[in-house]
Protein backbone atom coordinates (compact mmCIF):
# COMPACT_ATOMS: atom_id res chain seq x y z
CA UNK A 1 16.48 10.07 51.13
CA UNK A 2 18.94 7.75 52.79
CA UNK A 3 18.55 6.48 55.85
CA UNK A 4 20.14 7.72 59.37
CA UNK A 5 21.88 4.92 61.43
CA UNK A 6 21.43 5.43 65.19
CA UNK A 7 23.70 5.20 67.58
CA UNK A 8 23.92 1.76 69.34
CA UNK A 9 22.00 1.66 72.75
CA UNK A 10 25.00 0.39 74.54
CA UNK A 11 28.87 -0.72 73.99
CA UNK A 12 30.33 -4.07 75.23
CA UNK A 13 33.34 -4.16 77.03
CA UNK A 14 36.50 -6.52 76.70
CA UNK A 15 34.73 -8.97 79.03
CA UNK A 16 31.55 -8.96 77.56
CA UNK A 17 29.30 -7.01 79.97
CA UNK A 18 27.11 -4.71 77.97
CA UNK A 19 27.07 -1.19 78.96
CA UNK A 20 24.26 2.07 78.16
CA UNK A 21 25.75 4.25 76.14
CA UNK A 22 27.17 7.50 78.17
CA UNK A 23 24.57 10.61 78.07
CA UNK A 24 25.18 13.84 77.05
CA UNK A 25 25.07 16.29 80.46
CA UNK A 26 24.99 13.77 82.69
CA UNK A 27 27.66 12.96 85.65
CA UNK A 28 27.43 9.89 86.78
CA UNK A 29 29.15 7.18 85.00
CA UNK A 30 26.65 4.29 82.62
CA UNK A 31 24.70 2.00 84.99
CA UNK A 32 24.72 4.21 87.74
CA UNK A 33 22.22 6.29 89.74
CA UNK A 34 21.57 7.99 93.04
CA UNK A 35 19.24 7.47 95.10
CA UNK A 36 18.00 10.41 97.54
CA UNK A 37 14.82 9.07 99.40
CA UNK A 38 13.96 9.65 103.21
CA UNK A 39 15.05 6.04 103.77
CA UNK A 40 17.32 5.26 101.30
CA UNK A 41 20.72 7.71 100.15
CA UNK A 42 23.29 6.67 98.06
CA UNK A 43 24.14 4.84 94.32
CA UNK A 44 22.67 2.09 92.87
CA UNK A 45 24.73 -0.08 90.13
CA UNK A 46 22.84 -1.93 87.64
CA UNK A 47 24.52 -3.67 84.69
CA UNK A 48 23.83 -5.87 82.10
CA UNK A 49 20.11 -6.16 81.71
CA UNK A 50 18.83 -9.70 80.18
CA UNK A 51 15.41 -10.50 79.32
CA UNK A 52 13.34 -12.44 80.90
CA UNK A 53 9.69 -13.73 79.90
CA UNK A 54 8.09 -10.28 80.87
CA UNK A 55 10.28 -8.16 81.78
CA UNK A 56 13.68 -7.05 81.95
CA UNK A 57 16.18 -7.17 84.56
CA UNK A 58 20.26 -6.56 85.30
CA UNK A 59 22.22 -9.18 85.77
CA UNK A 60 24.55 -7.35 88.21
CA UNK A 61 22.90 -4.86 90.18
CA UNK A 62 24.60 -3.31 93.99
CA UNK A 63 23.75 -0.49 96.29
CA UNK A 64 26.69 1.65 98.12
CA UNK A 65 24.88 3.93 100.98
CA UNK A 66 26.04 6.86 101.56
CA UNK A 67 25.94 5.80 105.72
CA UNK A 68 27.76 2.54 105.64
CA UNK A 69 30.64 4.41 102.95
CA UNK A 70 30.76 7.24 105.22
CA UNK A 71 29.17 9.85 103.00
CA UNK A 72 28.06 10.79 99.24
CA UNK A 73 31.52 10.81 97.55
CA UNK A 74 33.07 7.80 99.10
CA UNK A 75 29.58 5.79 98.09
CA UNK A 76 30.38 6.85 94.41
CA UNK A 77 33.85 6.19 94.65
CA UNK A 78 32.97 3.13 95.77
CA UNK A 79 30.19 2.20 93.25
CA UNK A 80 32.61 3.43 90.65
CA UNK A 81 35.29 0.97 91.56
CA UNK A 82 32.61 -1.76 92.00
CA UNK A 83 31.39 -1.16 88.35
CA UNK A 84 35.49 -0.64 87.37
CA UNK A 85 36.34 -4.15 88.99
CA UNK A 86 33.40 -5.39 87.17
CA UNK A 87 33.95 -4.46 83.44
CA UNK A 88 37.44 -5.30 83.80
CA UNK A 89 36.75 -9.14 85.21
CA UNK A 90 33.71 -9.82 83.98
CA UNK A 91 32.69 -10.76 87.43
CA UNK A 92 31.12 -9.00 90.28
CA UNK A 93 33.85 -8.26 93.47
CA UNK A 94 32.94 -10.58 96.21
CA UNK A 95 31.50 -8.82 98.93
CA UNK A 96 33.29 -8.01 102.09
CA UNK A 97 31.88 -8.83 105.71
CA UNK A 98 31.07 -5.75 107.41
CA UNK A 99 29.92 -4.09 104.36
């Protein structure tokens, strides 16, 4: 009986950031989530996870709050153009003050 090949855990982008593979049924984009907790609403980015000696953690990780983006859909328009910016350079956007 021959063997199946899975499909590859994630896909690397142009500039080299590895991303999880998209899920059937879901939304949200690869790398992110929402958060809804009494003290903490909105998306949380994380990117890239590297190993380290027990554990694993992303390399590029953000939170957009629903509060400081004025609401749920501008925080994921704002995480997507975050992760967007990201794949594209390679390189995280630099913050901005205020935000």
């Amino acid at each position: 009986m021959p063997r199946r090949r899975s499909k590859p855990r994630s896909r690397k982008t142009p500039s080299g950031i590895q991303l999880p593979r998209p899920r059937r049924g879901r939304r949200l984009p690869p790398g992110i989530v929402r958060l809804d907790y009494e003290k903490a609403r909105g998306y949380n980015v994380r990117i890239g996870y590297i190993r380290r000696k027990d554990s694993w953690r992303p390399r590029y990780q953000a939170y957009f709050a629903d509060g400081r983006h004025g609401g749920k859909a501008e925080a994921l328009a704002a995480a997507k153009k975050w992760l967007r910016t990201l794949i594209r350079t390679g390189k995280p956007p630099k913050r901005r003050s205020g935000h």
